[in-house]
N, C-alpha and C. Protein backbone atom coordinates (compact mmCIF):
# COMPACT_ATOMS: atom_id res chain seq x y z
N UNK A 1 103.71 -149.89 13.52
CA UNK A 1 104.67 -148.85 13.88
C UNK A 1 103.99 -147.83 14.78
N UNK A 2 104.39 -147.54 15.88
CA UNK A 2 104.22 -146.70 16.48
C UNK A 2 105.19 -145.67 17.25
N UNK A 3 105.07 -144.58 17.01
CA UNK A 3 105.76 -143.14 17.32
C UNK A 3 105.60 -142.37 18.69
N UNK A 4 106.46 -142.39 19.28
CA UNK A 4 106.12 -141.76 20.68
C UNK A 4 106.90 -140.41 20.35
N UNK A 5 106.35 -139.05 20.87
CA UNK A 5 106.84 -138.04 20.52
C UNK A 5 106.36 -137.37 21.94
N UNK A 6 107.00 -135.83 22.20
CA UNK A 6 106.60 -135.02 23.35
C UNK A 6 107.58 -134.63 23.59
N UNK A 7 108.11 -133.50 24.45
CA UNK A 7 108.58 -132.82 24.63
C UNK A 7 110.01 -133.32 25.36
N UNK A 8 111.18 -132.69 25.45
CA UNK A 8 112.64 -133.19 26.10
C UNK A 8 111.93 -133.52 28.10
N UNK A 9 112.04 -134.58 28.64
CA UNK A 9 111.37 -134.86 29.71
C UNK A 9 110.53 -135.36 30.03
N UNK A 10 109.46 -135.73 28.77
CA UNK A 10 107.97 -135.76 29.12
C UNK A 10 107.45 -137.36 29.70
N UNK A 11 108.48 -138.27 29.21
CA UNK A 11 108.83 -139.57 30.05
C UNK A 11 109.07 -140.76 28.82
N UNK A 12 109.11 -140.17 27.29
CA UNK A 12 108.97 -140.96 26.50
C UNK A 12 109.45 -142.28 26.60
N UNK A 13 110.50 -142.65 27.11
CA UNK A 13 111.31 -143.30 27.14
C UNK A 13 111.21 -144.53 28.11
N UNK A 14 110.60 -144.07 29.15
CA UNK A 14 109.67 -144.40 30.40
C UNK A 14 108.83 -144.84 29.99
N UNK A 15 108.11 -144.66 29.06
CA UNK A 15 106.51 -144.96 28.67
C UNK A 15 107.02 -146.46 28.10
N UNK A 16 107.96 -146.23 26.71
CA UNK A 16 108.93 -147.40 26.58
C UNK A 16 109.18 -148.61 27.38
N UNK A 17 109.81 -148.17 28.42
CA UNK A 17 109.92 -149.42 29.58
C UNK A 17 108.84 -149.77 30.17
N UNK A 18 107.48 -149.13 30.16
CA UNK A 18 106.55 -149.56 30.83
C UNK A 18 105.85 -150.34 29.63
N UNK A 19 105.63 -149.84 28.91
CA UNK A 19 104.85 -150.81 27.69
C UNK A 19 105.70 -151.96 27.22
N UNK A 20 107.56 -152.12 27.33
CA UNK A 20 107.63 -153.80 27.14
C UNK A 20 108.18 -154.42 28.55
N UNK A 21 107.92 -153.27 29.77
CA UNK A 21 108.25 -154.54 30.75
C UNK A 21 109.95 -154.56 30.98
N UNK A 22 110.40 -153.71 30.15
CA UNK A 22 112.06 -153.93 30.49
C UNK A 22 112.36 -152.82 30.94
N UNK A 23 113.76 -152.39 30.77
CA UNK A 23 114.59 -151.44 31.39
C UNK A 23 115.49 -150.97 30.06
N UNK A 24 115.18 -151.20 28.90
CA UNK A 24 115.92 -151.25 27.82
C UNK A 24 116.04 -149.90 27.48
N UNK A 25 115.14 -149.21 27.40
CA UNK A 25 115.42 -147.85 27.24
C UNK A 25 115.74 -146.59 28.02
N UNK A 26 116.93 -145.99 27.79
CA UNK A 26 117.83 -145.14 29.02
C UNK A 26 117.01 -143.98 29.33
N UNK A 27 116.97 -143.81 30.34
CA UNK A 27 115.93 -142.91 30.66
C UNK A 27 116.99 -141.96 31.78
N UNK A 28 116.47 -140.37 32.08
CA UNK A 28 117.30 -139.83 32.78
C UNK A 28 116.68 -139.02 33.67
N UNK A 29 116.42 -138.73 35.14
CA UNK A 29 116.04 -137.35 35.23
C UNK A 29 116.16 -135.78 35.09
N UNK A 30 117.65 -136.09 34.26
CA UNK A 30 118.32 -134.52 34.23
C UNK A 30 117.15 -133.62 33.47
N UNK A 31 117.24 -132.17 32.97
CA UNK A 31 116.49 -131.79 32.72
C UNK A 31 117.19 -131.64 31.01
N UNK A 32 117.99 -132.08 30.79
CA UNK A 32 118.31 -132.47 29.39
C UNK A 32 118.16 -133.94 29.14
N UNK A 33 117.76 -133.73 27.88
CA UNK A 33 117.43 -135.02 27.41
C UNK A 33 118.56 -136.26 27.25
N UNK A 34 117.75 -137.01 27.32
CA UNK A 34 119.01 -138.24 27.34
C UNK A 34 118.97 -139.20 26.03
N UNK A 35 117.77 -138.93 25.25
CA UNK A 35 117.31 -139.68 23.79
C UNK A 35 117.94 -138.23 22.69
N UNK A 36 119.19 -138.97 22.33
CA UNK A 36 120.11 -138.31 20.96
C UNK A 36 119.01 -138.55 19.71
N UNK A 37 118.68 -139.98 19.47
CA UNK A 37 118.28 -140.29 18.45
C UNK A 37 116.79 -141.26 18.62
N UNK A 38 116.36 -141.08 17.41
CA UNK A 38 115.23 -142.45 17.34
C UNK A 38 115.44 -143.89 17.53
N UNK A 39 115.28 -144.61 18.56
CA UNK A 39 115.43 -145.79 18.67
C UNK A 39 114.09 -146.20 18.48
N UNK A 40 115.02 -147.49 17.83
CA UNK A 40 113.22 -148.41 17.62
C UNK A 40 113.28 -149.67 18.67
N UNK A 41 112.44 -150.33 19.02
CA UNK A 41 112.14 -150.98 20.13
C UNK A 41 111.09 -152.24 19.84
N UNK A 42 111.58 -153.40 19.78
CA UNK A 42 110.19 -154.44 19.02
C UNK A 42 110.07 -155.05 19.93
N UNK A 43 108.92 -154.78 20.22
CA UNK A 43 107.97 -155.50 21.17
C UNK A 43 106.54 -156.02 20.63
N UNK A 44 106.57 -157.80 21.49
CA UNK A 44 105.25 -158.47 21.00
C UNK A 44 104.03 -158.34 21.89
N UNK A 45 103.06 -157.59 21.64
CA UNK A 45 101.72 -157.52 22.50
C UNK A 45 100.83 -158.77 21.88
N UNK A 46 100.06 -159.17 23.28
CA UNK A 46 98.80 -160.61 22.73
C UNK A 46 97.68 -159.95 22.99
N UNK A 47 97.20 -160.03 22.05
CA UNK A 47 95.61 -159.51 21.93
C UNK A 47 94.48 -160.32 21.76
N UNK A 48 94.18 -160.89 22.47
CA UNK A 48 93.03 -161.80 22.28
C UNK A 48 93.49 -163.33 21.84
N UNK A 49 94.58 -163.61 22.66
CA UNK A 49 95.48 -164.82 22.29
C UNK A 49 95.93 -164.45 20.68
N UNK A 50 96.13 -163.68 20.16
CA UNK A 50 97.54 -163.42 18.92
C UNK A 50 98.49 -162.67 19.16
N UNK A 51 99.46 -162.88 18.77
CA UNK A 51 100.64 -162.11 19.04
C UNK A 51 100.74 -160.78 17.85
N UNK A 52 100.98 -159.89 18.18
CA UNK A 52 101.22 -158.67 17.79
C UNK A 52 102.35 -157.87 17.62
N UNK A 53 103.10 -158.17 16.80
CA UNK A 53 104.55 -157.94 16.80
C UNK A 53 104.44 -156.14 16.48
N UNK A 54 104.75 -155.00 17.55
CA UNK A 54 105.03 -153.78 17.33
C UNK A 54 106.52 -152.83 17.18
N UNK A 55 106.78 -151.96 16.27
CA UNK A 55 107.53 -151.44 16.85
C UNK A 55 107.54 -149.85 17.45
N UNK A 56 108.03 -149.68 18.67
CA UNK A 56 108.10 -148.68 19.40
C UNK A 56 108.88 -147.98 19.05
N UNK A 57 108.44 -146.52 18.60
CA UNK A 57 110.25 -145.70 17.98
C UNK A 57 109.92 -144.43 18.86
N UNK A 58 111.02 -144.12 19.75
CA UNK A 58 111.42 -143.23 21.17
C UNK A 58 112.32 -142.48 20.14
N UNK A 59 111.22 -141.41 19.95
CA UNK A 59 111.91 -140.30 19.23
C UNK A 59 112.67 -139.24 20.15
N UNK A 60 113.53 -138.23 20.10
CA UNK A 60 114.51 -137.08 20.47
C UNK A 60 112.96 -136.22 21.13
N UNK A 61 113.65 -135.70 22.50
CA UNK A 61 112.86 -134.64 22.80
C UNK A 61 112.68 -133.47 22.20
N UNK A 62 111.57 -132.85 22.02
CA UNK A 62 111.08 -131.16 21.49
C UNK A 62 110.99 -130.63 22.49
N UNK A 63 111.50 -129.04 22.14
CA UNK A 63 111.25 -128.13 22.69
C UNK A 63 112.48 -128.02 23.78
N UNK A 64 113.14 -128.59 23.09
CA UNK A 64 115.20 -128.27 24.13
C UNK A 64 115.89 -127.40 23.32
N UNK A 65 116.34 -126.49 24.24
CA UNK A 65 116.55 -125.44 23.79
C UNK A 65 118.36 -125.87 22.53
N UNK A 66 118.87 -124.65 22.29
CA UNK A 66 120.07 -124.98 21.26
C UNK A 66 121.20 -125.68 22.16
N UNK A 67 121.41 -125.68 23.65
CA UNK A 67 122.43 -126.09 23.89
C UNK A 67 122.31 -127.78 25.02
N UNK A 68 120.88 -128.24 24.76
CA UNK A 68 120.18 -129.57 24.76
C UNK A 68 120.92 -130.39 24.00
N UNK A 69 120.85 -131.81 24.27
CA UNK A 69 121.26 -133.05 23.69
C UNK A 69 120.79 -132.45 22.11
N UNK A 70 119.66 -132.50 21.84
CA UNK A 70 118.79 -132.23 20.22
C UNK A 70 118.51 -131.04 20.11
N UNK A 71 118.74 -129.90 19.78
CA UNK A 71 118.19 -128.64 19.83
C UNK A 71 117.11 -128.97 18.79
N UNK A 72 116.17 -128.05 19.97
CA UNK A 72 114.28 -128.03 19.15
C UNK A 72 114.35 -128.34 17.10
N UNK A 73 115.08 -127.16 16.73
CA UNK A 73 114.67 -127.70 15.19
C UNK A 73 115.49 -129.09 14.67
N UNK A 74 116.40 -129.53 14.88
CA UNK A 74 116.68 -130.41 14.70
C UNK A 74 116.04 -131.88 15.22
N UNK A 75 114.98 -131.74 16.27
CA UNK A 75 114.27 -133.03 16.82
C UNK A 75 113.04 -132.53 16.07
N UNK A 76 112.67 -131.31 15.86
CA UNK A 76 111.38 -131.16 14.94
C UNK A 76 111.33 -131.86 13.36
N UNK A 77 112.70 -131.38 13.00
CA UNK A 77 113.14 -132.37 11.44
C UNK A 77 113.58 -133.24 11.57
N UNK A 78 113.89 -134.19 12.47
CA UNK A 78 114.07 -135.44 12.73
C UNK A 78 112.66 -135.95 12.82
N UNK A 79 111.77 -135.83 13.45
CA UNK A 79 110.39 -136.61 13.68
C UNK A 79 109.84 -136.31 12.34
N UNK A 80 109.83 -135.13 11.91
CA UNK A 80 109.11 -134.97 10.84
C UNK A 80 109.52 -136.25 9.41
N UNK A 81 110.59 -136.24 9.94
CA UNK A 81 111.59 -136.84 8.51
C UNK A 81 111.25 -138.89 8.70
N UNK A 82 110.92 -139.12 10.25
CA UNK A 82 110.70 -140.62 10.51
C UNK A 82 108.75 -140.46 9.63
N UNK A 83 108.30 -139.72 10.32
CA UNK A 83 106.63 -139.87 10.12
C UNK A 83 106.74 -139.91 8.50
N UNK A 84 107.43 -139.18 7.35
CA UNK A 84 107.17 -139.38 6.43
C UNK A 84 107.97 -140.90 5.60
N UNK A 85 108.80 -141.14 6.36
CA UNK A 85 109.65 -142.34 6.08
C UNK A 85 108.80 -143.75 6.14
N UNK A 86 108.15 -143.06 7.35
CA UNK A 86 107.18 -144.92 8.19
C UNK A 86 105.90 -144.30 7.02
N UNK A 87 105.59 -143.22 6.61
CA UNK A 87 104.13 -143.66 5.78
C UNK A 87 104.36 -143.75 4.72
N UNK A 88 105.75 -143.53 3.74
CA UNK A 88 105.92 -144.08 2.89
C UNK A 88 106.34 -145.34 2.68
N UNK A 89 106.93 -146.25 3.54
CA UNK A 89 107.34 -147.48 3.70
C UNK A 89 106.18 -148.36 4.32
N UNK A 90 105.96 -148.50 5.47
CA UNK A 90 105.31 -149.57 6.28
C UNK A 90 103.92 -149.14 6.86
N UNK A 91 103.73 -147.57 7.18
CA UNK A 91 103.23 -146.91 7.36
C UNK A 91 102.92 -146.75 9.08
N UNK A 92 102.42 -145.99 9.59
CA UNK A 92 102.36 -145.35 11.47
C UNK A 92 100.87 -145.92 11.31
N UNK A 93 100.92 -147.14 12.31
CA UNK A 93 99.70 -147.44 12.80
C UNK A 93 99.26 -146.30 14.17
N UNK A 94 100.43 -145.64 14.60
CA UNK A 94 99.71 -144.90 15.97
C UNK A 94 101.03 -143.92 16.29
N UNK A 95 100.07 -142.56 16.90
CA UNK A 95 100.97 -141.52 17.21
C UNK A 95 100.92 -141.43 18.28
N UNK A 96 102.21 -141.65 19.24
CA UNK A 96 101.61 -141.14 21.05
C UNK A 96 102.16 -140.18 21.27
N UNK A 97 101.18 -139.36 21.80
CA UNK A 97 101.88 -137.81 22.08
C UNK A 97 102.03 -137.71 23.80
N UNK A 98 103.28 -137.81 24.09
CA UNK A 98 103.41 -138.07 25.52
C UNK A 98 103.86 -136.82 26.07
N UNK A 99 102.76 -136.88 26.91
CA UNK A 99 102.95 -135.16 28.06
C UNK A 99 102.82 -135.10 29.09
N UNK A 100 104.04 -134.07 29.64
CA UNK A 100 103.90 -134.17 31.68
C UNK A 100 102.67 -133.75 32.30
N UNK A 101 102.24 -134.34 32.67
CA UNK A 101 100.79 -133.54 33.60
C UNK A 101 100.68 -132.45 34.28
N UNK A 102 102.50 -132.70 34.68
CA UNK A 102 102.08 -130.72 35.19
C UNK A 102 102.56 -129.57 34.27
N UNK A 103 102.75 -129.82 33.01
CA UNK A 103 102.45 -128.68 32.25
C UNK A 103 101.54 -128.29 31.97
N UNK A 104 101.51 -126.76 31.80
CA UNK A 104 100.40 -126.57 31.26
C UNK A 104 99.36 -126.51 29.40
N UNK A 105 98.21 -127.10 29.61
CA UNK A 105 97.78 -127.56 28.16
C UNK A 105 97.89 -126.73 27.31
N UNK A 106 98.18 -125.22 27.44
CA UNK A 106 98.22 -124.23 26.24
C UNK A 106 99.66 -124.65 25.04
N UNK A 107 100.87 -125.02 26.37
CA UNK A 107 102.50 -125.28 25.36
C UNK A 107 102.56 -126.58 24.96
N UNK A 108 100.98 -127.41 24.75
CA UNK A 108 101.29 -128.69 24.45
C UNK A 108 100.94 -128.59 22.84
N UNK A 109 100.11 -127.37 22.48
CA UNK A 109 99.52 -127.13 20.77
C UNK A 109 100.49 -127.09 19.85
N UNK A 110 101.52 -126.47 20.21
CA UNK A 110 102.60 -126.12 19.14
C UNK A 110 102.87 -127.79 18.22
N UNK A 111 103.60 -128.45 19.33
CA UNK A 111 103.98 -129.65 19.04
C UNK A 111 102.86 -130.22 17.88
N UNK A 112 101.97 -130.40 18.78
CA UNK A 112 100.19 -131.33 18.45
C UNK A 112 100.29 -130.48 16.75
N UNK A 113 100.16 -129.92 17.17
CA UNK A 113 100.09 -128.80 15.32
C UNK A 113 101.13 -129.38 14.35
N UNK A 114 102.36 -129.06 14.67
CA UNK A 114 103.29 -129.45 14.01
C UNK A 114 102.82 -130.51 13.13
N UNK A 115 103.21 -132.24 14.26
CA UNK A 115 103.48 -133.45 13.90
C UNK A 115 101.45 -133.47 13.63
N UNK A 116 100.48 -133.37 13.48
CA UNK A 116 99.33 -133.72 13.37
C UNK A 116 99.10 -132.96 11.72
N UNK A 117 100.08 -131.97 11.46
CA UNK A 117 100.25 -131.53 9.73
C UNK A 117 100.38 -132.39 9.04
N UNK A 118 101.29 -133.13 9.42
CA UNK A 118 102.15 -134.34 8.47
C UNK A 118 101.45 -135.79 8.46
N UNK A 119 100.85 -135.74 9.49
CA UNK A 119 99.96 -137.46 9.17
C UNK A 119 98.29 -136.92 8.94
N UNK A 120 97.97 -135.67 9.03
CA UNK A 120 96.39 -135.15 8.99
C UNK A 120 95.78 -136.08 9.97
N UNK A 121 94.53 -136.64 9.00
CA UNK A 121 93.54 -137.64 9.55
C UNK A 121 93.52 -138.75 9.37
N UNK A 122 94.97 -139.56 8.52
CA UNK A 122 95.59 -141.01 8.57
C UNK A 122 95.45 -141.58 9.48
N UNK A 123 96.31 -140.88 10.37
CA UNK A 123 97.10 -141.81 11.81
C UNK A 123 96.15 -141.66 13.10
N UNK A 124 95.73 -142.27 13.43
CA UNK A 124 94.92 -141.84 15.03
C UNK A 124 96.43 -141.07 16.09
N UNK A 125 96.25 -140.49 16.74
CA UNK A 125 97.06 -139.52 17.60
C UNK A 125 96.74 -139.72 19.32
N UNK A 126 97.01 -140.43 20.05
CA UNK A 126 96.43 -140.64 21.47
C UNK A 126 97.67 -139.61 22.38
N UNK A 127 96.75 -139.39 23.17
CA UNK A 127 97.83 -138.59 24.34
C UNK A 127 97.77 -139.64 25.52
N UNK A 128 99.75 -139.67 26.15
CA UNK A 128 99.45 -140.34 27.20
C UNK A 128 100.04 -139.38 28.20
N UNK A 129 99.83 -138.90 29.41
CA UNK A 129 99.63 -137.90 30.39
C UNK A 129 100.34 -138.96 31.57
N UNK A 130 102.07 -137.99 31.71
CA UNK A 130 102.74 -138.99 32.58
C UNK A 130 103.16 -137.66 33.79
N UNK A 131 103.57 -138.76 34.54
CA UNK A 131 104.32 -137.92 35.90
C UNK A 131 103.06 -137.63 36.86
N UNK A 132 101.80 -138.65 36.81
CA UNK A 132 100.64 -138.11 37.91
C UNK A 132 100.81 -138.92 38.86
N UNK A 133 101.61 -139.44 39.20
CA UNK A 133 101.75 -140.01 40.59
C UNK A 133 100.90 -139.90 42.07
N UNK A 134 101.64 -138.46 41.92
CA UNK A 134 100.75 -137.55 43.12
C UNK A 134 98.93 -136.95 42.52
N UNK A 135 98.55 -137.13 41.55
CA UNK A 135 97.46 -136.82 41.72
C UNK A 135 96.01 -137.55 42.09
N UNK A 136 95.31 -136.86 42.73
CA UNK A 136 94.32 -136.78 43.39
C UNK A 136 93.23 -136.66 43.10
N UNK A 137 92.05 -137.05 43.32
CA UNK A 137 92.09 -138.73 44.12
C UNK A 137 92.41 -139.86 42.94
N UNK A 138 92.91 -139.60 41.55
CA UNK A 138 93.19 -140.81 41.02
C UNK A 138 93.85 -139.82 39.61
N UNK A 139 94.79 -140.87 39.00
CA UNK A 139 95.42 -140.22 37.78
C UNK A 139 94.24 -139.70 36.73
N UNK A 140 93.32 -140.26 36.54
CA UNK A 140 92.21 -139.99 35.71
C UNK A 140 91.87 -138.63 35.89
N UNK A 141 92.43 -138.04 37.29
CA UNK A 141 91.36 -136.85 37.61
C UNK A 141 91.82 -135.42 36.42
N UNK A 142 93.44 -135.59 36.07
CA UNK A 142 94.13 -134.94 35.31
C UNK A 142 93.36 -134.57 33.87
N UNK A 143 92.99 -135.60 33.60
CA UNK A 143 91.94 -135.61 32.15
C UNK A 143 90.68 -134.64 32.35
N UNK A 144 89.90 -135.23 33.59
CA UNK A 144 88.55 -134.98 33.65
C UNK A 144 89.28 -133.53 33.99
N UNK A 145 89.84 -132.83 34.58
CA UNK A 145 89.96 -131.80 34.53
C UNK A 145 90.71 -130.38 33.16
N UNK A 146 91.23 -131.36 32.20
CA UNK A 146 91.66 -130.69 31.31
C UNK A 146 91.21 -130.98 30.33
N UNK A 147 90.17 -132.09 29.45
CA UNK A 147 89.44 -132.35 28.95
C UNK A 147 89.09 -131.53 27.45
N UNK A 148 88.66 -130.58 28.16
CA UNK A 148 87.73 -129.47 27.47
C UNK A 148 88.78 -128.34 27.28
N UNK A 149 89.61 -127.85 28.09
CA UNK A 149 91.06 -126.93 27.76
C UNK A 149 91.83 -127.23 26.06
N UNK A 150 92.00 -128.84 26.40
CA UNK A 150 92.36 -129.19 25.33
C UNK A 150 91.65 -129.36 24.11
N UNK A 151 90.39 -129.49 23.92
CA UNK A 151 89.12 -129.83 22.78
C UNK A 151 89.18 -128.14 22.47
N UNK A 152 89.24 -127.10 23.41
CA UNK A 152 89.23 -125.74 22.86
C UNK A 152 90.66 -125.54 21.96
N UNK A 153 91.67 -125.89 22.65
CA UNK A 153 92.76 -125.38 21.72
C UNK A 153 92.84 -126.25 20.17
N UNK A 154 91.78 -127.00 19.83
CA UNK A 154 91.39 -128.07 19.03
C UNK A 154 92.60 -128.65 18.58
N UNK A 155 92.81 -129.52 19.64
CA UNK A 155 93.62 -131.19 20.07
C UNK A 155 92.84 -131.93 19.89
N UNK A 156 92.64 -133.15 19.10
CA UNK A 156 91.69 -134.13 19.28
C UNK A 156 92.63 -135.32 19.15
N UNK A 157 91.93 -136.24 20.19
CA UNK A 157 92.45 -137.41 20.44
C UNK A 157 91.72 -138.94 20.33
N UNK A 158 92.30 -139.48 19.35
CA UNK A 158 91.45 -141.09 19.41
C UNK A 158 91.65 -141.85 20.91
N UNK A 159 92.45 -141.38 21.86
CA UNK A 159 92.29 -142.09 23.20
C UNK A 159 92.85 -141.57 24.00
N UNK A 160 93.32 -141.78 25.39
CA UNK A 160 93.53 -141.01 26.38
C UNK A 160 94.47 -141.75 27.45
N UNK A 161 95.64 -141.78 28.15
CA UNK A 161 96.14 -142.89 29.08
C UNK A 161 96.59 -141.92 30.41
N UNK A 162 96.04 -141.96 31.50
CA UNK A 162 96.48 -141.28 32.62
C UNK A 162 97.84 -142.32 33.33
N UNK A 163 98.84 -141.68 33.26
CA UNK A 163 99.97 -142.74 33.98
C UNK A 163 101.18 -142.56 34.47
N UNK A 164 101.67 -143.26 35.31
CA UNK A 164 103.29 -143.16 35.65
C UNK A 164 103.71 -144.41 35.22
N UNK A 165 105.23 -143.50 35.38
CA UNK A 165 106.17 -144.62 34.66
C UNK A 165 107.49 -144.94 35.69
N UNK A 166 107.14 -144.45 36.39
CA UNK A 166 107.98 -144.49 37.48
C UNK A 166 108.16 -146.11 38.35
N UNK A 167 109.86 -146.37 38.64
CA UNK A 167 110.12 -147.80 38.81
C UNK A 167 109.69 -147.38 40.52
N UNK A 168 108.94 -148.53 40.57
CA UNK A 168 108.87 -149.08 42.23
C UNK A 168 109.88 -150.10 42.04
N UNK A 169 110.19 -149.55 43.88
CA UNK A 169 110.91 -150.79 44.76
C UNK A 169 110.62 -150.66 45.95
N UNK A 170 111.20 -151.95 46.91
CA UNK A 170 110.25 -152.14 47.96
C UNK A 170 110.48 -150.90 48.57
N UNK A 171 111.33 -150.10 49.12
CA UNK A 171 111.25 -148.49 50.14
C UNK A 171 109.86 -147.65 49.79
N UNK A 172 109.35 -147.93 48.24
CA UNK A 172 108.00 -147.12 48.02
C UNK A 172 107.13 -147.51 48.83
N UNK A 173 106.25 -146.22 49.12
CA UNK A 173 104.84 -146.58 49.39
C UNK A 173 103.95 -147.15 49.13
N UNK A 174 102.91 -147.87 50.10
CA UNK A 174 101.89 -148.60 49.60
C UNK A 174 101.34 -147.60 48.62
N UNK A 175 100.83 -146.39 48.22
CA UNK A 175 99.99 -146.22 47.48
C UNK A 175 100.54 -145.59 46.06
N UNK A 176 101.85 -145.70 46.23
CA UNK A 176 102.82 -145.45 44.81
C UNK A 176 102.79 -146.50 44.83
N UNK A 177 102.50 -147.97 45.02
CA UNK A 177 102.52 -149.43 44.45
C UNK A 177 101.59 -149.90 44.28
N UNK A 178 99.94 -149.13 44.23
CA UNK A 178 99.02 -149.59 43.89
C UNK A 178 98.90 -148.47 42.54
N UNK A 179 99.31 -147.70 42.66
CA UNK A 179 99.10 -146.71 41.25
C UNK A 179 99.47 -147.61 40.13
């Protein structure tokens, strides 16, 4: 089981379609969210020639205000209410905390605090860092530069993913199609 969480926008949903390869999950650019509810999503990863049957659950955006698809406390007690559901049942092999790159790392703690109460030091917690398209000279650079911002506001992370989720087609650029 794995939990994708982050803020109303942050690409959760996106991350979704990029990790099984489909288009299955509705994704929007408005600046309201377009995920009402937790969908779960089963997808098989091969790891070393075995199959790995996961499921992906594209939780409601945080941090939308009261007149948002989810207003903030209600997607806060919604996630809260899946994380204790999946570790009393089957249990959260993984937490992804998915965040826009161009926010800034101070309004990413609240969240991180919150949902990192409720699983402690169980669940490993990875951040994946979306919308770097444009950065320079490589998505990685986003990390190496915020790194330590984040280790101060004490965020700790079992791993790290610099990425877009953004669909190419042929009108893109060569170097939005090598990203």
């Amino acid at each position: 089981n794995i939990v994708i969480f982050g803020e109303t926008g942050a690409g959760k949903s996106s991350l979704v379609n990029l990790i099984t390869r489909t288009q299955s999950a509705q994704t929007s650019s408005d600046a309201k969210g377009c995920t009402i509810r937790t969908n779960v999503y089963e997808h098989d990863v091969v790891i070393r020639n075995k199959t790995l049957k996961v499921k992906l659950f594209d939780t409601a955006g945080l941090d939308e205000g009261s007149e948002g698809s989810v207003p903030d406390k209600e997607a806060q007690k919604n996630v809260k209410k899946l994380l204790q559901t999946l570790m009393e049942q089957d249990g959260i092999h993984l937490l992804v905390y998915c965040v826009q790159g161009t926010r800034e790392t101070t309004a990413l703690r609240r969240n991180y605090m919150s949902l990192h109460s409720k699983v402690k030091d169980k669940v490993p917690i990875i951040i994946v860092v979306t919308r770097l398209e444009n950065q320079d000279p490589d998505m990685e650079e986003w990390w190496r530069k915020n790194e330590q911002s984040i280790s101060k506001l004490n965020m700790t992370f079992a791993g790290h993913a610099c990425v877009t989720a953004v669909t190419i087609d042929e009108r893109d650029s060569d170097r939005l199609r090598q990203r």
